[in-house]
Protein backbone atom coordinates (compact mmCIF):
# COMPACT_ATOMS: atom_id res chain seq x y z
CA UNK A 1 52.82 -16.58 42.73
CA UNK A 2 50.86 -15.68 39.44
CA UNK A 3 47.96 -14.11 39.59
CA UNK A 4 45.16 -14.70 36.94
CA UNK A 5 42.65 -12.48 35.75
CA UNK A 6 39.36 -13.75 35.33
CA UNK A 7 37.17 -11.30 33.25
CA UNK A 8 33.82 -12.24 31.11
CA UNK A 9 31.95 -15.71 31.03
CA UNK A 10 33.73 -18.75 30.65
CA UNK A 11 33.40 -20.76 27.30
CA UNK A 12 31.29 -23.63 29.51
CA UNK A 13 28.58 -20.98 30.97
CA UNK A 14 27.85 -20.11 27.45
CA UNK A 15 27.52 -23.52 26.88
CA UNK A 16 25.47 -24.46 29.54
CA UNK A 17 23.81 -20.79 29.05
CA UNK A 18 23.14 -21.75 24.99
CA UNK A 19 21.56 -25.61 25.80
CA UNK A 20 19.10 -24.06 28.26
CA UNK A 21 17.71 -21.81 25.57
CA UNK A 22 17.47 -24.58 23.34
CA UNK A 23 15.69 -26.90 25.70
CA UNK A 24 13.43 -23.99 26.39
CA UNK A 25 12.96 -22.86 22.68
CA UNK A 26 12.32 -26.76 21.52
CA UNK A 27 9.51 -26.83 24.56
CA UNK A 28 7.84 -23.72 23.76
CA UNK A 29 7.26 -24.92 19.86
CA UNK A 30 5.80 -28.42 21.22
CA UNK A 31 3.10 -26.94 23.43
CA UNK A 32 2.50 -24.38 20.75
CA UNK A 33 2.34 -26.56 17.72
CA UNK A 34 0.21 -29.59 20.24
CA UNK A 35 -2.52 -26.72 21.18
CA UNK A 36 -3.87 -26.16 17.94
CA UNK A 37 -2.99 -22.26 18.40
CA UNK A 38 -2.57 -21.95 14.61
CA UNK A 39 -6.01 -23.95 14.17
CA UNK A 40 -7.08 -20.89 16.86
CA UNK A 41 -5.88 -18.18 14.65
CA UNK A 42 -7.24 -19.61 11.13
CA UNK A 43 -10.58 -19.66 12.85
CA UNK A 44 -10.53 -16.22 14.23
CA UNK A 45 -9.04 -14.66 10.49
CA UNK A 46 -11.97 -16.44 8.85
CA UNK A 47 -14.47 -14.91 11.57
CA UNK A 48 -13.07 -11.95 10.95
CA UNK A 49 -13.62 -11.58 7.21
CA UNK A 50 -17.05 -12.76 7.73
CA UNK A 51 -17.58 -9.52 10.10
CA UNK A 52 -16.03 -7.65 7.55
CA UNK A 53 -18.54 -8.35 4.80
CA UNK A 54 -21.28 -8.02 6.90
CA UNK A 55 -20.02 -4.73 8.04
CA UNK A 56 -20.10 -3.28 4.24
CA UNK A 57 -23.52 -5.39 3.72
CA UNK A 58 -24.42 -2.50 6.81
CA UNK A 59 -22.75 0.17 5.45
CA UNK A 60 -24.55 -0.63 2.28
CA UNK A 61 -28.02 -0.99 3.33
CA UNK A 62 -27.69 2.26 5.82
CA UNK A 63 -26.41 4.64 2.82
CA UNK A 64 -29.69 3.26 0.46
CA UNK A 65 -31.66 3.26 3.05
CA UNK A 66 -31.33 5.76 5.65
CA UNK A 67 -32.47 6.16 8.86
CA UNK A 68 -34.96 3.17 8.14
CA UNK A 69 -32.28 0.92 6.60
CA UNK A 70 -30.45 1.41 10.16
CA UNK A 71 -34.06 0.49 11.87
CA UNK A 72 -34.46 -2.38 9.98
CA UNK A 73 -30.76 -3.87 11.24
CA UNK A 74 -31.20 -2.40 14.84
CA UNK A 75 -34.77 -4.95 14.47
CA UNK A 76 -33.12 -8.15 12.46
CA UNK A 77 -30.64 -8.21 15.39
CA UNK A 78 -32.67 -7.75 18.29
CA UNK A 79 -34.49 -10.57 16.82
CA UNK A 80 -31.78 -12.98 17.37
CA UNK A 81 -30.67 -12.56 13.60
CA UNK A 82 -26.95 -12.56 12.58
């Protein structure tokens, strides 16, 4: 009687192994593209910039003005401002 030797995947596991990635790769970009996540991350760069300037617009106004340029932001924000 021959005997075989079986050693590695056969050529239908990596089959079946390659069309479950797919199925889960084509599913992942649906839910992420249908969620708006790149809406999401627009929004947050944009918010971000906006911080940014307003951080130099501190910077700015602390360096001219000095301990009382740092009062006056400490009071606009406790005053609700933005």
């Amino acid at each position: 009687m021959m005997r075989r030797d079986e050693k590695g995947i056969t050529l239908i596991a990596l089959i079946i192994t390659i069309i479950v990635m797919l199925i889960l790769v084509a599913v992942t970009i649906s839910v992420t593209v249908s969620s708006g996540i790149f809406n999401k991350a627009g929004d947050a760069t944009k918010g971000w910039q906006g911080a940014e300037e307003n951080e130099g617009k501190v910077d700015e106004q602390i360096t001219s003005e000095g301990v009382s340029g740092l009062q006056n932001i400490v009071n606009h924000y406790v005053d609700g401002g933005e």
